[in-house]
C-alpha atoms as a PDB file:
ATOM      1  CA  UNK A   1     180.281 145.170 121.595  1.00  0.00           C
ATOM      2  CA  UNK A   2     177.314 144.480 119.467  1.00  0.00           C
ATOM      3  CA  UNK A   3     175.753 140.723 120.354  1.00  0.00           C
ATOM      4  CA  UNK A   4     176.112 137.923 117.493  1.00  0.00           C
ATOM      5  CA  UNK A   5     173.496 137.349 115.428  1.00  0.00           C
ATOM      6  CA  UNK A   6     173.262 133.925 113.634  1.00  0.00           C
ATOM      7  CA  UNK A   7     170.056 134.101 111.114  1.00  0.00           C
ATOM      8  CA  UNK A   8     169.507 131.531 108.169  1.00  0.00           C
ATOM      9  CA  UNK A   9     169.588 132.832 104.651  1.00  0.00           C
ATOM     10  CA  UNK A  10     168.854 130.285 101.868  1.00  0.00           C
ATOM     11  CA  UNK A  11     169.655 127.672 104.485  1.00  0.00           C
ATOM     12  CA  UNK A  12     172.517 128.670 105.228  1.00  0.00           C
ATOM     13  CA  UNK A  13     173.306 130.704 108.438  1.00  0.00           C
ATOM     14  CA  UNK A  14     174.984 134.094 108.246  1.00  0.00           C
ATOM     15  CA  UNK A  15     176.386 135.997 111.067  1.00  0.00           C
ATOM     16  CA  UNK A  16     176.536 139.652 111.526  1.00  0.00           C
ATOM     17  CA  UNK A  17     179.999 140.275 112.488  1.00  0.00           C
ATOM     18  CA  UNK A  18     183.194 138.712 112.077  1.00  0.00           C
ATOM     19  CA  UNK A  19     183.417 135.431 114.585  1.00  0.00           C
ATOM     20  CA  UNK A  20     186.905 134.553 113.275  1.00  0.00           C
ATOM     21  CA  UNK A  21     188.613 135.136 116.447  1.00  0.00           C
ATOM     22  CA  UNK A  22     186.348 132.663 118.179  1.00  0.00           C
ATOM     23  CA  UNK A  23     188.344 129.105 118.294  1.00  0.00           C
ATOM     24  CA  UNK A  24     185.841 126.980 119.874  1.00  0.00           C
ATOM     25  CA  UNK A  25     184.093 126.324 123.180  1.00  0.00           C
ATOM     26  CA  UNK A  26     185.341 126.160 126.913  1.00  0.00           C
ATOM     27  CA  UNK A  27     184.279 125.367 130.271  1.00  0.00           C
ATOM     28  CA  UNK A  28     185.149 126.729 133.318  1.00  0.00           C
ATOM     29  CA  UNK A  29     185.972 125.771 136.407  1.00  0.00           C
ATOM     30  CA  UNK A  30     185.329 126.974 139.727  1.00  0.00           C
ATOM     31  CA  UNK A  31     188.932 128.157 140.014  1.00  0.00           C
ATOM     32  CA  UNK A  32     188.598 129.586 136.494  1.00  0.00           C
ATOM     33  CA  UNK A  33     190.989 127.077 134.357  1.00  0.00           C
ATOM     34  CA  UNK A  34     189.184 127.227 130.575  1.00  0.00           C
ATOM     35  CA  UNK A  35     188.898 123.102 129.553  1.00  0.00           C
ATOM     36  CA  UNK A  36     188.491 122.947 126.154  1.00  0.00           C
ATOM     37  CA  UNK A  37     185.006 121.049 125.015  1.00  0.00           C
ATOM     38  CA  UNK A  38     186.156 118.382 122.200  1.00  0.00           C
ATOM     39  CA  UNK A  39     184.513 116.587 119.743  1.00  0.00           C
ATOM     40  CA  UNK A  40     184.305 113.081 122.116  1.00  0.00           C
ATOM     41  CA  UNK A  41     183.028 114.957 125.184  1.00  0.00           C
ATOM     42  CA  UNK A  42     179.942 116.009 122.824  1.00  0.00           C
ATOM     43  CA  UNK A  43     179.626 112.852 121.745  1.00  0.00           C
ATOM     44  CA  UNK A  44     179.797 111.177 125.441  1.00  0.00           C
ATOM     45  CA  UNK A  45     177.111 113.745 126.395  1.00  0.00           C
ATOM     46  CA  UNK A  46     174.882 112.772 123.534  1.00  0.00           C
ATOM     47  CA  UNK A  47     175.277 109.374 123.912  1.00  0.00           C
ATOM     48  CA  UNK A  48     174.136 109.315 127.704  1.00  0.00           C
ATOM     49  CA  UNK A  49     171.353 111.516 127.238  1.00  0.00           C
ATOM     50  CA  UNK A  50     169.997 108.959 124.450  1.00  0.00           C
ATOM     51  CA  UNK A  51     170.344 106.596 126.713  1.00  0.00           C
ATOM     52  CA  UNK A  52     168.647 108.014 129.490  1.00  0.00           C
ATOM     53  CA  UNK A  53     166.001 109.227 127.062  1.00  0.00           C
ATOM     54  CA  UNK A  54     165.385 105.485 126.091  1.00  0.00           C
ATOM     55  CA  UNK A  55     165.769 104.238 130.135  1.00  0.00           C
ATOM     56  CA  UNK A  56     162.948 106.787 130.354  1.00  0.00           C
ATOM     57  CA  UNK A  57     160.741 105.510 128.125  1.00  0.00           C
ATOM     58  CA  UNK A  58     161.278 101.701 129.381  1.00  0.00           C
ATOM     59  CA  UNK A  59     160.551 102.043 132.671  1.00  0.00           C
ATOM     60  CA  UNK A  60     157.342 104.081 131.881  1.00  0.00           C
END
C-alpha cells in the first residue's frame, strides 16, 4: 500500500489516493477496543492545553 500524501495546491490540499474509505479517527485501548475521537474530546483537549499554556506563562 502506497503511504498518503497530503500536499497543498492553490491552498487547497490534495491527496494522492482515494481516502474515502477512511471515516474518522480512533483510539485504542490496551485491550484493543477502537473509541471513536469526537468533535468535544478535541475540543476538551484544546481547551486544557490553552489553559495550561496560559498557567505556564503566569507562574513564570
Amino acid at each position: 500500500m502506497k503511504p498518503v500524501v497530503i500536499t497543498l495546491k492553490e491552498g487547497r490540499p490534495t491527496v494522492n489516493q482515494d481516502i474515502s474509505h477512511l471515516n474518522g479517527a480512533a483510539l485504542v485501548d490496551s485491550q484493543g477496543v477502537e473509541i471513536p475521537i469526537t468533535e468535544e474530546m478535541i475540543q476538551q483537549a484544546l481547551k486544557t492545553m490553552d489553559d495550561t499554556w496560559v498557567n505556564f506563562y503566569t507562574q513564570h
